[in-house]
Protein backbone atom coordinates (compact mmCIF):
# COMPACT_ATOMS: atom_id res chain seq x y z
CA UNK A 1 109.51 63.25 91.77
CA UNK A 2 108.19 64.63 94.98
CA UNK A 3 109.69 67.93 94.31
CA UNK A 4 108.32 67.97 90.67
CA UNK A 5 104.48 67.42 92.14
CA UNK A 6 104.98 70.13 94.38
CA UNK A 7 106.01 72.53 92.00
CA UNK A 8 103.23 71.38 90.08
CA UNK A 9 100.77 72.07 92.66
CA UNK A 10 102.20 75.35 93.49
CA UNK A 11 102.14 76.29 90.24
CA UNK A 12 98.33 74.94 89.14
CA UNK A 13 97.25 76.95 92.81
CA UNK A 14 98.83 80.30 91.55
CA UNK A 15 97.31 79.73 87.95
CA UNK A 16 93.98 79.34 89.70
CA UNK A 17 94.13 82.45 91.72
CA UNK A 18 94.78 84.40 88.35
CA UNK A 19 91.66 83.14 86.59
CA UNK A 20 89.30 85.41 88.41
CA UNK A 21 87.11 87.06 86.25
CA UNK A 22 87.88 90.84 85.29
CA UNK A 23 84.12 91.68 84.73
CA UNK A 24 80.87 90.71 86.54
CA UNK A 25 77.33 92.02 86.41
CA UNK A 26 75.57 92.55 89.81
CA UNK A 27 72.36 94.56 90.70
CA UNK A 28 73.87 96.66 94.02
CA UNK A 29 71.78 99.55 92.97
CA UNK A 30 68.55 97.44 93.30
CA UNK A 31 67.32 99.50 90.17
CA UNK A 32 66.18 96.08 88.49
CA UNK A 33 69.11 96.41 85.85
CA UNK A 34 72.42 95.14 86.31
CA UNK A 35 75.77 97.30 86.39
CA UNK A 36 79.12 95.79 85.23
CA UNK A 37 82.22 95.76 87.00
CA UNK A 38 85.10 95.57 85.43
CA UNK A 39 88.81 95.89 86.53
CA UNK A 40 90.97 97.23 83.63
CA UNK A 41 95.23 98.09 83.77
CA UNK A 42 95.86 101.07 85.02
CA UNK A 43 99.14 102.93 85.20
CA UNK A 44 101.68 102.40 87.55
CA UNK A 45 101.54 98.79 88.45
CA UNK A 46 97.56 99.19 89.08
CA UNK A 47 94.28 98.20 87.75
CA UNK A 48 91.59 100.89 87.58
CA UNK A 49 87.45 99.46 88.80
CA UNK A 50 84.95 100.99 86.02
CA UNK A 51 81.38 100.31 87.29
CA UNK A 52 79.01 100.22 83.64
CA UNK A 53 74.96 101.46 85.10
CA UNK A 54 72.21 100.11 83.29
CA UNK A 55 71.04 103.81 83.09
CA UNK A 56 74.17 104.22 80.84
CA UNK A 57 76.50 106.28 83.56
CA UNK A 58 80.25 105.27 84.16
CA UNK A 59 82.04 105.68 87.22
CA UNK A 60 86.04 104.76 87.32
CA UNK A 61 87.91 104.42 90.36
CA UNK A 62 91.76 105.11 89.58
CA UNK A 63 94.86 102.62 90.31
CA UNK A 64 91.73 100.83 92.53
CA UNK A 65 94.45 97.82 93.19
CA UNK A 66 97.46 96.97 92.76
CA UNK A 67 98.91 94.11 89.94
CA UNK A 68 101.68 92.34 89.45
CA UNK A 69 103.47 90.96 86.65
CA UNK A 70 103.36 87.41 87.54
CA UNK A 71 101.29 84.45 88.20
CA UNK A 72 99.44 84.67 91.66
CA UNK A 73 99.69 89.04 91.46
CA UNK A 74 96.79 89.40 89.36
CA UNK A 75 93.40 91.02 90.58
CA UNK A 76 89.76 89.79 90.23
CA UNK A 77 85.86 90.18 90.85
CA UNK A 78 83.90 87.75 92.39
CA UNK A 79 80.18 87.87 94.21
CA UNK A 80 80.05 87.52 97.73
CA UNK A 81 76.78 85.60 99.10
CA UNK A 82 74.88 88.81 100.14
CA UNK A 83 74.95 89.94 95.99
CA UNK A 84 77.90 92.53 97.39
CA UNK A 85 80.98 92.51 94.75
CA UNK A 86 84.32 92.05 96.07
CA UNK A 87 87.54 93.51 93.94
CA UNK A 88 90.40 91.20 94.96
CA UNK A 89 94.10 91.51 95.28
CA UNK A 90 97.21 89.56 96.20
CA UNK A 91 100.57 88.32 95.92
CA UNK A 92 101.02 84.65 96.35
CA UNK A 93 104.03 84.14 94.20
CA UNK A 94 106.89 86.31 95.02
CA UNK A 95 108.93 86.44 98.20
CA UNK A 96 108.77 85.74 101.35
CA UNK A 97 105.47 87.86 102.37
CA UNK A 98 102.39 86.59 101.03
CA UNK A 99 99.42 88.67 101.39
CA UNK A 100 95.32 88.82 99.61
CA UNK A 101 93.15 91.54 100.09
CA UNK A 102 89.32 91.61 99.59
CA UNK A 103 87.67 95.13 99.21
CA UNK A 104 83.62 94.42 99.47
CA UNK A 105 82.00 96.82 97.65
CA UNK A 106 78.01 97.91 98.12
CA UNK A 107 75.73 100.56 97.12
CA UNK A 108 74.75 103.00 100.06
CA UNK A 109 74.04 106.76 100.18
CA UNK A 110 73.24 107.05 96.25
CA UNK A 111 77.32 105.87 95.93
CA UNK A 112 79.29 102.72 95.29
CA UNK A 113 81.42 102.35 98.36
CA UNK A 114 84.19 99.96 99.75
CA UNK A 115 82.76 98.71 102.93
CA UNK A 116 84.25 95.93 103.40
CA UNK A 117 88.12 95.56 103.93
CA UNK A 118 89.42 91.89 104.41
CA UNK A 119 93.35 91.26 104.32
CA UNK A 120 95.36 88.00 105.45
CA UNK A 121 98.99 87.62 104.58
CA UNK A 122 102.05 85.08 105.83
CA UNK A 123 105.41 84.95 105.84
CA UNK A 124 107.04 81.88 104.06
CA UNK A 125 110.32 81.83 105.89
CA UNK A 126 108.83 82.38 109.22
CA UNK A 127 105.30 80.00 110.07
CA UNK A 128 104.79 81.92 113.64
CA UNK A 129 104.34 85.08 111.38
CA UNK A 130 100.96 85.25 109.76
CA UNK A 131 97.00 86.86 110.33
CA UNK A 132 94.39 88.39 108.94
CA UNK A 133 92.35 91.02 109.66
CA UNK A 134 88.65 91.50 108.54
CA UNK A 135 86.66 94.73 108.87
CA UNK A 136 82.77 95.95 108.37
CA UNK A 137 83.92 99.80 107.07
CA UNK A 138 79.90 100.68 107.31
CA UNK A 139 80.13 99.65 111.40
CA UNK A 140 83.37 100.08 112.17
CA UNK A 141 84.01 96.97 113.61
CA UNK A 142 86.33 94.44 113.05
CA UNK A 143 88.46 90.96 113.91
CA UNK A 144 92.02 90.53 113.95
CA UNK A 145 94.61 87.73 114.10
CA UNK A 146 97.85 87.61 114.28
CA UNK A 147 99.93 84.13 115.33
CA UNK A 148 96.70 82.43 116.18
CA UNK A 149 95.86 85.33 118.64
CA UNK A 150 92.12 86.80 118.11
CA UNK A 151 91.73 90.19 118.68
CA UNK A 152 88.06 92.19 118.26
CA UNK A 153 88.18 96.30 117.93
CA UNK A 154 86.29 99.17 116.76
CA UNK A 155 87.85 101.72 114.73
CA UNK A 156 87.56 104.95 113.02
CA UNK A 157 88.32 103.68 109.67
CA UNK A 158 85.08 104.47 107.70
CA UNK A 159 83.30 103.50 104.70
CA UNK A 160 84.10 105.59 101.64
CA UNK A 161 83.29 106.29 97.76
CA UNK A 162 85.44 103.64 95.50
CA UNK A 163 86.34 107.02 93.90
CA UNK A 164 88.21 107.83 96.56
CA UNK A 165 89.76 104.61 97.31
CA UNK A 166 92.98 105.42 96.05
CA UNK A 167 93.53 108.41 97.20
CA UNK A 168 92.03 107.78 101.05
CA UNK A 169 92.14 104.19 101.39
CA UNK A 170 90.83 103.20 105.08
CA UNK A 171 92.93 100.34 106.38
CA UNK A 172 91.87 100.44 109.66
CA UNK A 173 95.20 100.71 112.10
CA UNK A 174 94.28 98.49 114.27
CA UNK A 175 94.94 95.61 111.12
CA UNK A 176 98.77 96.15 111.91
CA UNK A 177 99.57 96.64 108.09
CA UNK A 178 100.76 99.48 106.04
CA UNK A 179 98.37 100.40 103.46
């Protein structure tokens, strides 16, 4: 029985994760009119970000994320407190590595930018392997953990056009992850 409540709860927690929405409406603009965000498959394994103005203008960010087939690999939108949208990504279902990404993204410079770049991940088999890394992309500064150990660092890793994501995604190095 114990077993069978576990699954259960692993299960229900994965289902959860999945039910983030796949559109939201947020003013980052400040034009008094909302845009629409809205994450939409892709090719490749991806899911594409489409930002909807008010003014009628549509901007899409190709293979913007990446998506899995399964419960707990499926991408989503959510509002952070500032009013800044976050386009979030994971894998908390399939082997041993375990990772969620949050890309924050704001309006600066006349552009919709990722400027934000949070990841965390652990390792299933191995409890002494885990972190997390969390990075301002507009600063250049940023937190790190690894095992419990707290590391703060500037890097080089800069904001840059959701447009361009894909193509020139800034994980900052000092993160220790591939991108």
């Amino acid at each position: 029985m114990r077993q069978l409540t576990f699954a259960a709860c692993v299960l229900a927690t994965a289902a959860a994760a999945d039910e983030a929405p796949l559109t939201l409406t947020s003013d980052l603009n400040r034009d008094s009119a909302y845009e629409t965000f809205l994450l939409t498959p892709g090719e490749d394994g991806t899911y594409d970000l489409r930002i909807d103005t008010a003014r009628g203008q549509e901007i899409v960010a190709p293979g913007f994320v990446w998506a899995g087939a399964m419960a707990g690999q499926m991408p989503g939108l959510a509002l952070a407190a500032n009013g800044s949208v976050q386009v979030i990504s994971m894998n908390d279902s399939v082997g041993r590595d375990r990772w969620r990404q949050v890309l924050t993204i704001v309006y600066r410079k006349g552009a919709y930018q990722v400027a934000g770049f949070t990841y965390g991940w652990h390792d299933t088999l191995d409890a002494a392997n885990y972190g997390d890394c969390d990075v301002n992309l507009l600063t250049g500064r940023g937190e790190a953990t690894h095992a419990g150990v707290i590391r703060t660092f500037r890097t080089r890793a800069h904001a840059v056009p959701v447009t361009r994501w894909a193509d020139d995604p800034q994980v900052p190095p000092e993160c220790g992850i591939a991108p």
